[in-house]
Protein backbone atom coordinates (compact mmCIF):
# COMPACT_ATOMS: atom_id res chain seq x y z
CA UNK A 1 31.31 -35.45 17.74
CA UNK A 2 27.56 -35.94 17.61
CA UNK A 3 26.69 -35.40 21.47
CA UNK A 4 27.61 -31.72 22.71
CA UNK A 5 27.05 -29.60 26.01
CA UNK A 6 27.99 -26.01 24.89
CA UNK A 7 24.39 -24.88 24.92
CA UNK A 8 24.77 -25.04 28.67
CA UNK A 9 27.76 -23.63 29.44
CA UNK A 10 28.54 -19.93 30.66
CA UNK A 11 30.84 -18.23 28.98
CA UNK A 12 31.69 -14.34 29.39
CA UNK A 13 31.39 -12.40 25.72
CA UNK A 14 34.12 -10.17 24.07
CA UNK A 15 32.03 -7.04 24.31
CA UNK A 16 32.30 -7.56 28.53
CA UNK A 17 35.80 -6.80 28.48
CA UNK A 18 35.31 -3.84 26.47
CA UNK A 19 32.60 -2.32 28.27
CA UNK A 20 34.96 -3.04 31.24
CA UNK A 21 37.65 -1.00 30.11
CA UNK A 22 35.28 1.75 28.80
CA UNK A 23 33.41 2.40 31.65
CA UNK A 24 37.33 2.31 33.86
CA UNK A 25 39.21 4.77 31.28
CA UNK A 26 36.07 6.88 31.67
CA UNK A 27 36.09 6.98 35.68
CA UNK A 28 39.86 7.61 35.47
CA UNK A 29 39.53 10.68 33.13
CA UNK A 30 37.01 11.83 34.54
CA UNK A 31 39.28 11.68 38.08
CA UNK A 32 42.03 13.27 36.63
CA UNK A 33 40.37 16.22 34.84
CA UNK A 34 38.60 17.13 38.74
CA UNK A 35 41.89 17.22 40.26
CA UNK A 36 44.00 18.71 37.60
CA UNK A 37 44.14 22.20 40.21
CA UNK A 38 45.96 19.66 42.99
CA UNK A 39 49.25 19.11 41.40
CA UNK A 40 51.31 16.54 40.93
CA UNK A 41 51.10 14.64 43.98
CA UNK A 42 47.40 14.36 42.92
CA UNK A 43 48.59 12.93 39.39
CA UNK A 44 50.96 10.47 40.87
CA UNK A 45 48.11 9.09 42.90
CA UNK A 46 46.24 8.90 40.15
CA UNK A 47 48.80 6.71 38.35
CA UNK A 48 49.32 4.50 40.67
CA UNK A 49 45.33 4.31 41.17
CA UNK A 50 44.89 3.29 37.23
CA UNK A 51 48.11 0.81 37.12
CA UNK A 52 47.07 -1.29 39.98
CA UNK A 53 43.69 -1.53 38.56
CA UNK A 54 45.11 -2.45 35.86
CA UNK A 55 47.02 -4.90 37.50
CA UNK A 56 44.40 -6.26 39.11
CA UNK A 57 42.51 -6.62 35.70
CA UNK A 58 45.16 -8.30 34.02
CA UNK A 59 45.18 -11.04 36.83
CA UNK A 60 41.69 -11.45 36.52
CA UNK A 61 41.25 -11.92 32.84
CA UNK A 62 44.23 -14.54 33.22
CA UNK A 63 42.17 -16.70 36.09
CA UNK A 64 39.15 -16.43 34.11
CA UNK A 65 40.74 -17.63 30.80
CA UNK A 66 42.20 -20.29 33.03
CA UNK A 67 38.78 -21.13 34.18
CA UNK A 68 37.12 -21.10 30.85
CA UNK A 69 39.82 -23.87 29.43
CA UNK A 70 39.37 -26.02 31.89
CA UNK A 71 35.23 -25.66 31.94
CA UNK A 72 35.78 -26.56 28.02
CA UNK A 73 38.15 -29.49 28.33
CA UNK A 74 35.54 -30.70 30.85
CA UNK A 75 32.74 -30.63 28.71
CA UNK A 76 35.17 -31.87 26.00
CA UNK A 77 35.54 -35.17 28.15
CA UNK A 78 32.19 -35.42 29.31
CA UNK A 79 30.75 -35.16 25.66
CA UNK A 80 33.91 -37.54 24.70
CA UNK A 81 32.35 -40.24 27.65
CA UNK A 82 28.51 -39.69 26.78
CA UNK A 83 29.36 -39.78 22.61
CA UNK A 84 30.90 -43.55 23.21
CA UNK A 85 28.36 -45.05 25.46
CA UNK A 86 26.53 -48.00 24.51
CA UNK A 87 23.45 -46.43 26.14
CA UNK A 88 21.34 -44.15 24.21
CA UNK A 89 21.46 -40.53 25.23
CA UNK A 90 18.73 -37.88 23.89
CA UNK A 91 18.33 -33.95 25.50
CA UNK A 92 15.86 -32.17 24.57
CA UNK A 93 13.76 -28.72 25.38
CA UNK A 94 10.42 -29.31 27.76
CA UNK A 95 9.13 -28.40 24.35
CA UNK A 96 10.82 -31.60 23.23
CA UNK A 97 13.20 -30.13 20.86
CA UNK A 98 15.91 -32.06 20.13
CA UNK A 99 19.36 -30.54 21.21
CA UNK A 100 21.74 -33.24 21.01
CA UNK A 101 22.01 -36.92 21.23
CA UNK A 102 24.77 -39.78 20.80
CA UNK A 103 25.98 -42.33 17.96
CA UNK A 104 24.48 -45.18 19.84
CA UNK A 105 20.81 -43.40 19.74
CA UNK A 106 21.31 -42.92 16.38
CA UNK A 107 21.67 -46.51 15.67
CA UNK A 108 19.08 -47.53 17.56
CA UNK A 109 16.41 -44.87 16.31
CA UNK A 110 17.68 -44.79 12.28
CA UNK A 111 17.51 -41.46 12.69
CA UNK A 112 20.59 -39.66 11.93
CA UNK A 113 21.98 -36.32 14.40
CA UNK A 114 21.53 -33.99 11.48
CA UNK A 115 18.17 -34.82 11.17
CA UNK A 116 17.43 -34.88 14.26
CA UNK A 117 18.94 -31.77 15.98
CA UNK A 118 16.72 -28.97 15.92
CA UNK A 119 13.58 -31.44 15.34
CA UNK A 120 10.66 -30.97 17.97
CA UNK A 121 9.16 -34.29 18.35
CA UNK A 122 5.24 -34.69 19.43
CA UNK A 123 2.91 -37.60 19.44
CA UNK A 124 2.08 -37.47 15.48
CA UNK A 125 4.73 -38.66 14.08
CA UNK A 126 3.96 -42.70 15.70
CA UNK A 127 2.18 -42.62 12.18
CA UNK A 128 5.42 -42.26 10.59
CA UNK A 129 7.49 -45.80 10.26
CA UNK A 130 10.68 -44.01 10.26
CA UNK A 131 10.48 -41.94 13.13
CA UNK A 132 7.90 -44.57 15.10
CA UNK A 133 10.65 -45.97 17.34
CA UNK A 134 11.74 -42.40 18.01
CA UNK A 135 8.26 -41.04 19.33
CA UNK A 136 7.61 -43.86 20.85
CA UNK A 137 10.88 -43.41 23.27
CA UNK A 138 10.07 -39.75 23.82
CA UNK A 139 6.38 -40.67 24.58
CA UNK A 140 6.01 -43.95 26.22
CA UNK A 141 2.50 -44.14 26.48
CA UNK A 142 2.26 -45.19 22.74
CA UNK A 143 4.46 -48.14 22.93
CA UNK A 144 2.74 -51.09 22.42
CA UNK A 145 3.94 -51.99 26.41
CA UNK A 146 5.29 -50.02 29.06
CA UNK A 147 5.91 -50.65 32.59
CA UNK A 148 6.71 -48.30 35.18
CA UNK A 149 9.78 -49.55 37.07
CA UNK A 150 10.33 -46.01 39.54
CA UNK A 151 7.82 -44.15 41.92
CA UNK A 152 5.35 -42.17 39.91
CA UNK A 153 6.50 -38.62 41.34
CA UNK A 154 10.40 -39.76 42.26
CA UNK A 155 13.36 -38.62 39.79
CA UNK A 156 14.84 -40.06 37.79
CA UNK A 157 11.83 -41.52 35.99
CA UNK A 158 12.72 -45.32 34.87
CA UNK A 159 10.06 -47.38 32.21
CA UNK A 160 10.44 -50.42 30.74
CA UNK A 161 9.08 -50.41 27.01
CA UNK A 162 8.76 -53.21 24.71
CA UNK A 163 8.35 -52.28 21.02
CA UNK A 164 6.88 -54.53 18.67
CA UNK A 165 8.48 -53.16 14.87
CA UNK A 166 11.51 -53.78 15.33
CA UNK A 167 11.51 -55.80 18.27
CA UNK A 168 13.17 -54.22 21.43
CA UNK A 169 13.18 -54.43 25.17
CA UNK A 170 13.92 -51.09 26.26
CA UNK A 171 14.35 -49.28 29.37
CA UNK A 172 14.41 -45.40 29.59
CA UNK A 173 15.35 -43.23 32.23
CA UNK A 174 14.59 -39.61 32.19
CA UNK A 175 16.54 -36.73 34.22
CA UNK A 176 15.26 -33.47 34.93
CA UNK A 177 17.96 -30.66 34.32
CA UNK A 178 17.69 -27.31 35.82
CA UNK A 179 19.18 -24.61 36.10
CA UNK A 180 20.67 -22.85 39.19
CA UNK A 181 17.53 -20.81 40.58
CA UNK A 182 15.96 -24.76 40.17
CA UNK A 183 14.08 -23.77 36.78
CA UNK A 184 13.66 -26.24 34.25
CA UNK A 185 15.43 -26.10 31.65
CA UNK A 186 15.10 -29.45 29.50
CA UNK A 187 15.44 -33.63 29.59
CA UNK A 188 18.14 -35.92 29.71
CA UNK A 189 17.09 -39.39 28.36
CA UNK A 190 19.45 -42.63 28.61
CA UNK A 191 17.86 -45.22 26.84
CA UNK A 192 19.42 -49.09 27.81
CA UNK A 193 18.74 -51.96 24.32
CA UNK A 194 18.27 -55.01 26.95
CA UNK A 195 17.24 -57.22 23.84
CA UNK A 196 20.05 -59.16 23.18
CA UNK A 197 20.21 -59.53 26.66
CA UNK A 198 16.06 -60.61 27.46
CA UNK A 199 16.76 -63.22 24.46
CA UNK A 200 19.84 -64.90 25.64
CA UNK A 201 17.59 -65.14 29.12
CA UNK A 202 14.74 -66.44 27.18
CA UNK A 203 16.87 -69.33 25.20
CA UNK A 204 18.74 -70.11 28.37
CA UNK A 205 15.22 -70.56 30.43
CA UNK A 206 14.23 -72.73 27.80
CA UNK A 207 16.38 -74.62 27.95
CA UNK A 208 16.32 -75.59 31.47
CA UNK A 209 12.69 -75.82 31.23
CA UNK A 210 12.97 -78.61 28.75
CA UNK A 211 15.74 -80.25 30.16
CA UNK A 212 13.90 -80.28 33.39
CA UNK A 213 10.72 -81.66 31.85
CA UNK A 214 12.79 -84.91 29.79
CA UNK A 215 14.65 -85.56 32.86
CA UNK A 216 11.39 -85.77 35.02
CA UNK A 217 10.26 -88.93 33.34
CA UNK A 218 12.94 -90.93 33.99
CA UNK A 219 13.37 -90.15 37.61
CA UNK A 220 9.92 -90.53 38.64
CA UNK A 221 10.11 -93.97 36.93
CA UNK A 222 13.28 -94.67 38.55
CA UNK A 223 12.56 -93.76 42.40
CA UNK A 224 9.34 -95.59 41.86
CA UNK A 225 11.39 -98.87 40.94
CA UNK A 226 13.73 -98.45 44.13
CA UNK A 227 10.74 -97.45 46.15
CA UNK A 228 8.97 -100.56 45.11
CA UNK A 229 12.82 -102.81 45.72
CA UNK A 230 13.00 -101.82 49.08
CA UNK A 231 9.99 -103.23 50.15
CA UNK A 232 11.38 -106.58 49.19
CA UNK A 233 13.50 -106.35 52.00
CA UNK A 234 13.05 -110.72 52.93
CA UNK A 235 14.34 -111.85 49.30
CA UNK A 236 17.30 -109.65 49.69
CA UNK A 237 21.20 -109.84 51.03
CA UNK A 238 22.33 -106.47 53.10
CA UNK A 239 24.28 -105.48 50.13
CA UNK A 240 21.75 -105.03 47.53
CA UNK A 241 19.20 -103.77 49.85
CA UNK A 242 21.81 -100.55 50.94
CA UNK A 243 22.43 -100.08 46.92
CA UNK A 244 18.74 -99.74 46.32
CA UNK A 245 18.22 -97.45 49.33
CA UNK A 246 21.38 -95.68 47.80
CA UNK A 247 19.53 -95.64 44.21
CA UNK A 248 16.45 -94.39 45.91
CA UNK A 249 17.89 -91.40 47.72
CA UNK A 250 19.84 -90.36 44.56
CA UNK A 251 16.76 -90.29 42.74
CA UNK A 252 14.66 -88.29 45.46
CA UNK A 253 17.61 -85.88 45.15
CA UNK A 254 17.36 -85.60 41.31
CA UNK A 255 14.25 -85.11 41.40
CA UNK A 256 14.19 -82.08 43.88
CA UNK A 257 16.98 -80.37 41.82
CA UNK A 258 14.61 -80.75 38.61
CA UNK A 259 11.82 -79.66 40.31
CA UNK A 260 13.94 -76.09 41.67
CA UNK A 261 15.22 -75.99 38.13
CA UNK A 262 11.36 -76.13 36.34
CA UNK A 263 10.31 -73.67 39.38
CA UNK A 264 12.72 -71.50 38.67
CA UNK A 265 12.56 -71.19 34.65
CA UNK A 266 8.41 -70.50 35.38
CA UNK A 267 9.25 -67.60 38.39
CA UNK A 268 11.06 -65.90 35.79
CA UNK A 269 8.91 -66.26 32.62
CA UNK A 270 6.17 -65.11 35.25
CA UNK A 271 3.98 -68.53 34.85
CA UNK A 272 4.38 -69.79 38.03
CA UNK A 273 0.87 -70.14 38.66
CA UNK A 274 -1.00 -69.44 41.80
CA UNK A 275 -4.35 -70.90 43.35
CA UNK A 276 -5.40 -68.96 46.61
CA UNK A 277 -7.75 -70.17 49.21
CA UNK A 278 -8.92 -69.36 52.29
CA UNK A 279 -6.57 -71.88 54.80
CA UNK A 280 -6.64 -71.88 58.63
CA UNK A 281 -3.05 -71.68 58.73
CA UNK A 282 -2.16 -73.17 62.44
CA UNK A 283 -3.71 -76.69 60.80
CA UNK A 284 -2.09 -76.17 57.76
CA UNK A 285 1.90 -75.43 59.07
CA UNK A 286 0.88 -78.41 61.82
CA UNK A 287 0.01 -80.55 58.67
CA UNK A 288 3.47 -79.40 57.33
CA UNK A 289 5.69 -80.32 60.32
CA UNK A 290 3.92 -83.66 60.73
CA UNK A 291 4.92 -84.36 56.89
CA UNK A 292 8.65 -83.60 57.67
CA UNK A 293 8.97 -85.24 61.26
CA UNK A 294 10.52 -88.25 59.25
CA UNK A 295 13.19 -86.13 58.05
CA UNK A 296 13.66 -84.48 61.24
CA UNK A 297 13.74 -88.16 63.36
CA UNK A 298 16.42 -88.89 61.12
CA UNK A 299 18.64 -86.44 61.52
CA UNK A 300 17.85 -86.40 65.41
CA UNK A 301 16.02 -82.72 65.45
CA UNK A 302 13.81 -81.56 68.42
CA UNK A 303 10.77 -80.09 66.39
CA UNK A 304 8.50 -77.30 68.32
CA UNK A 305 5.83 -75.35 67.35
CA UNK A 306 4.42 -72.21 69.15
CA UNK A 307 1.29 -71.25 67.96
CA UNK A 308 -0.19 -67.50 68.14
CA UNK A 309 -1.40 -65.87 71.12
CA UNK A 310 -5.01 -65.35 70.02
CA UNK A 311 -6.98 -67.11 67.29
CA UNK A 312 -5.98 -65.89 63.51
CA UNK A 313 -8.95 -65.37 61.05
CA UNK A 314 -8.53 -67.79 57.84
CA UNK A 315 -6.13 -66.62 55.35
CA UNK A 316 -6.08 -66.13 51.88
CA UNK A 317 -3.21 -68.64 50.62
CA UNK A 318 -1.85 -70.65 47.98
CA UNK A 319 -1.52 -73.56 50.06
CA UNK A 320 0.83 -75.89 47.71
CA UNK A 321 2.87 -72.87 47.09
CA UNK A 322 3.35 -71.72 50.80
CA UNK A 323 3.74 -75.13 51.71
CA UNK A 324 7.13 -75.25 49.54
CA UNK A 325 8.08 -72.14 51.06
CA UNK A 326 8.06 -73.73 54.86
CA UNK A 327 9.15 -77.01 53.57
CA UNK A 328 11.98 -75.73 52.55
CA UNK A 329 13.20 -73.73 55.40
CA UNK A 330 12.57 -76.68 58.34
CA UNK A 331 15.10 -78.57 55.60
CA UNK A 332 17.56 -76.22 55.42
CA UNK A 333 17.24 -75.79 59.48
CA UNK A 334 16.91 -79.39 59.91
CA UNK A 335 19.70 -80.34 57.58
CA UNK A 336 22.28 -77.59 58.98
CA UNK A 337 22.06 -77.96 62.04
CA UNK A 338 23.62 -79.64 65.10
CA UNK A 339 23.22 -83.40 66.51
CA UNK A 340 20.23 -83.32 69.29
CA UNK A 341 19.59 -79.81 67.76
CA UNK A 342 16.44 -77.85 67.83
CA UNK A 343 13.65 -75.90 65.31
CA UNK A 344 11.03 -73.99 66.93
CA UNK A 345 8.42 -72.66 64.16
CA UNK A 346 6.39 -69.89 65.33
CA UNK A 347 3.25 -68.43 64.22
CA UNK A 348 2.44 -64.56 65.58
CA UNK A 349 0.45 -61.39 63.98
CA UNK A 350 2.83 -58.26 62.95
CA UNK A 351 2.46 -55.33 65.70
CA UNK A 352 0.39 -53.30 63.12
CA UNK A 353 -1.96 -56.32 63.07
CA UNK A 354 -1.69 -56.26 59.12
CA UNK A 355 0.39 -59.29 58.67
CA UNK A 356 1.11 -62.41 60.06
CA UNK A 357 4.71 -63.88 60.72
CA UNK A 358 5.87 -67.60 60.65
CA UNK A 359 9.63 -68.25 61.72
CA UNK A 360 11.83 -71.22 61.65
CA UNK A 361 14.32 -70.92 64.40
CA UNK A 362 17.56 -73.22 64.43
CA UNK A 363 20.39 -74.15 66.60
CA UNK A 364 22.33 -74.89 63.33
CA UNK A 365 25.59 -73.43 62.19
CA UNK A 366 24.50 -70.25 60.72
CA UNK A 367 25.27 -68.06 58.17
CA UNK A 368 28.75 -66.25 58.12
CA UNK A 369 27.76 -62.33 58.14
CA UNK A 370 29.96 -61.21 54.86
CA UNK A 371 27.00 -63.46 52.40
CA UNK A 372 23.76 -62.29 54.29
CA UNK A 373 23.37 -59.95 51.45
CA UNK A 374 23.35 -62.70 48.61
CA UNK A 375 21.43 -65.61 50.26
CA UNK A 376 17.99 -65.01 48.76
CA UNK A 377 19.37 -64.51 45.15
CA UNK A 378 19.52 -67.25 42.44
CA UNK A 379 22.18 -70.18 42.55
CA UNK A 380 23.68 -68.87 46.17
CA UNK A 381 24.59 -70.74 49.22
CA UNK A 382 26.14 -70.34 51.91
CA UNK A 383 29.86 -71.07 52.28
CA UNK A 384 29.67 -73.16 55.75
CA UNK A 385 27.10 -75.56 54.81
CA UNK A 386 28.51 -76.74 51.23
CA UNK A 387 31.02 -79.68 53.06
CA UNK A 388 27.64 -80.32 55.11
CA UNK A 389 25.73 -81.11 51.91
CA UNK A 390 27.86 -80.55 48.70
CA UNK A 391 24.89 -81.07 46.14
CA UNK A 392 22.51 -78.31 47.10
CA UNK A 393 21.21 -76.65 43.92
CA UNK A 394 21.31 -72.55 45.80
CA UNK A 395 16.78 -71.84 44.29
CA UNK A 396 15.46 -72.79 47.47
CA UNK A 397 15.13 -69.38 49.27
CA UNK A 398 15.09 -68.01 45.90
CA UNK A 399 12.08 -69.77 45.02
CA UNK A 400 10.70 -68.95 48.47
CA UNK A 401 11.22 -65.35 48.34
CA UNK A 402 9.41 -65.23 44.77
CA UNK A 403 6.40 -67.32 46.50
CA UNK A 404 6.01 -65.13 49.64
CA UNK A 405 6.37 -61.83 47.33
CA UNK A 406 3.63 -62.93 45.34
CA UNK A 407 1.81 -63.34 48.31
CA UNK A 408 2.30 -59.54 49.26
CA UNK A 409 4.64 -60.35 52.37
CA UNK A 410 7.94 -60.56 53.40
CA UNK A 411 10.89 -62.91 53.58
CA UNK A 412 14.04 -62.22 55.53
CA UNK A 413 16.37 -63.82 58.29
CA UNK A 414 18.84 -63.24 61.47
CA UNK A 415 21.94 -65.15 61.81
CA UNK A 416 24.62 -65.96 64.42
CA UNK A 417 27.61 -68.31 62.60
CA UNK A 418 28.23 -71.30 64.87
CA UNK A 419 25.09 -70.46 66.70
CA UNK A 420 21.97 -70.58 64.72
CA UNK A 421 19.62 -68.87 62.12
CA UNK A 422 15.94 -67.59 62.56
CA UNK A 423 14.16 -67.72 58.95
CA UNK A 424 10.85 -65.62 58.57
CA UNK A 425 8.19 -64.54 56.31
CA UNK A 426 5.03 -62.85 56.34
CA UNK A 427 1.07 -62.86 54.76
CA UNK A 428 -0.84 -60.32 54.65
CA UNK A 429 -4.01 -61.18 56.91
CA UNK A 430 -6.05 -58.78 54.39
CA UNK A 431 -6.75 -60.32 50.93
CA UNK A 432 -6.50 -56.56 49.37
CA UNK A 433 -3.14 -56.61 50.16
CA UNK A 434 -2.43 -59.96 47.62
CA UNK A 435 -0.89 -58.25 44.82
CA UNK A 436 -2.99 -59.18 41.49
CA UNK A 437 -2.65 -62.84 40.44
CA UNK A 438 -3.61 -65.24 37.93
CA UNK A 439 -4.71 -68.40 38.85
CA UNK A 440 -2.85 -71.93 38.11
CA UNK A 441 -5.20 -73.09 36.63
CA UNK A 442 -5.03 -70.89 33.57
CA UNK A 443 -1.20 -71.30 33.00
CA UNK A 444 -2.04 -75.12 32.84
């Protein structure tokens, strides 16, 4: 077994027990010999004095050899567990001397345990090829790329690090072990290969991303052609005209699942692609309401809108990109909810005056409490509303909660089932507060 523990454990030496029994056969004699002039009363106390601490000896060299097998067949399993995981798993001194590490680190360094064990590791040896990958885990700063995924001062310590020879996609995670009086005493390292795993991602966005793009064509050209069929409305029977409306709608619908599907596939190969301006953003979420009042006649929605109490400063938007965001809550809110229902959209700042909040109230059928947790996540949708519309595609609030992140806000919701939902996100109202961005423009 490569991976082992005894450098930690306590155990009580051979010469303890001797020195034990010394120092008692001493105090005893000693006893004896003082009281010799006492008689035999004296000498039967004594006795009985030395047997029971005998006794009481025995017991306790029993419980402690009990105690000591079971420490070791714990650290036995433990090592057993740590030796087969498929994670990587390095201690070492804060001296970085290696003390012991697993079969799966070994494969993924090429550096065997014997070698290894006993090695102290610094900076230097990232001019070796052999032992590259191996410093470069240790000390992340000379990876080629690192990312910090934890906060700076919080334990454990978690990086993401992307080698370039051999390729890997790693991420580490560092322990601190102490011992009891809190003194530190050395590292635990668990290194995860996400490789495989960030390539199968990579193929399968791809994919989708091309798939998306050849099916584009074809749709746009075929909800232009039933666009431009309807409008010959006197040269057709009833019966045709429905089957192009029918063709139409299908092909508006195809074409808003391959337009989640492309939006998606760029979110998560982080080309998304953002333009900000400054927007007055009362006229641009009135622009946005007026734009879906057809949709909202049609399904017989009330549409409100309650602007802020006092005048907001211009903000610092991607307009096209917001604009799906709110789009596509007053759809789901129109589309979900009841006949002669309402949607109120509201526009008010944050009570720290930092932020400002836009929410899309319903009086639809809400969303059951047990799948609140999962509703912003990829591909997810909420049980109640599937026999309302089956065909639903489960990226919209994904895709908004990726937009409004980007943005520096917020995105979140409250739900009643059978009573209505309340949607919301925020914007920061300070530009500083944008995390960094690169423009559309240059991912075109």
């Amino acid at each position: 077994m490569h991976f082992s523990l005894s450098a930690l454990s306590v155990r009580l030496k051979r010469k303890e027990f001797i020195s034990f029994w010394v120092v008692i056969a001493l105090c005893v004699l000693i006893f004896v010999l003082s009281l010799t002039v006492l008689g035999a009363l004296a000498m039967v106390l004594v006795a009985f004095s030395l047997i029971a601490v005998s006794i009481v000896a025995f017991i306790g060299s029993r419980s402690l050899a009990a105690s000591r097998s079971l420490e070791w067949a714990r650290q036995r399993e433990l090592s057993a567990l740590i030796e087969n995981l498929k994670d990587g798993v390095i201690m070492y001194t804060p001296d970085f001397v290696i003390l012991s590490m697993n079969t799966a680190a070994e494969r993924l360094f090429g550096v065997s345990v014997a070698e290894s064990v006993g090695m102290t590791v610094d900076p230097s040896m990232v001019r070796n090829p052999h032992l590259r990958t191996f410093a470069q885990v240790l000390f992340p700063s000379l990876a080629p790329s690192v990312a910090q995924l934890s906060e700076t001062n919080a334990w454990p310590q978690i990086v993401s690090i992307t080698l370039e020879d051999p390729r890997l996609e790693l991420v580490a995670t560092l322990h601190r072990m102490s011992d009891p009086s809190g003194t530190l005493i050395g590292f635990l390292k668990i290194i995860h290969d996400q490789t495989h795993e960030q390539s199968v991602m990579k193929t399968k966005t791809e994919f989708i991303s091309v798939a998306a793009h050849q099916l584009r064509t074809p749709l746009t050209a075929l909800k232009w052609a039933s666009e431009n069929l309807t409008k010959l409305e006197e040269h057709a029977n009833p019966e045709t005209l429905e089957l192009v409306r029918q063709i139409a709608q299908l092909s508006e619908r195809s074409m808003r699942i391959t337009n989640d599907l492309l939006d998606a596939s760029k979110i998560e190969e982080g080309r998304f692609g953002y333009s900000f301006e400054d927007t007055d953003l009362v006229a641009f979420v009135q622009k946005v309401l007026q734009e879906i009042s057809v949709l909202s006649k049609e399904y017989k929605i009330r549409m409100f809108f309650e602007p802020p109490a006092n005048p907001l400063p211009s903000i610092s938007i991607d307009a096209s990109r917001i604009g799906t965001v709110l789009s596509n809550l007053l759809d789901n809110a129109i589309r979900y909810n009841t006949e002669n229902g309402e949607v109120i959209v509201s526009i008010a700042e944050t009570s720290d005056g930092k932020f400002v909040r836009i929410s899309v109230r319903d009086t639809g059928v809400g969303v059951p409490e047990n799948e609140s947790s999962k509703l912003f996540q990829k591909l997810q949708r909420a049980s109640n509303v599937l026999t309302i519309e089956p065909n639903g595609t489960g990226l919209g609030l994904y895709i908004a909660k990726n937009i409004v992140e980007r943005h520096g806000g917020t995105v979140g919701f409250e739900s009643i089932e059978g009573r209505g939902s309340t949607f919301w996100f925020t914007l920061p109202l300070d530009p500083s507060l944008i995390p960094d961005r690169e423009s559309a423009s240059a991912l075109a």
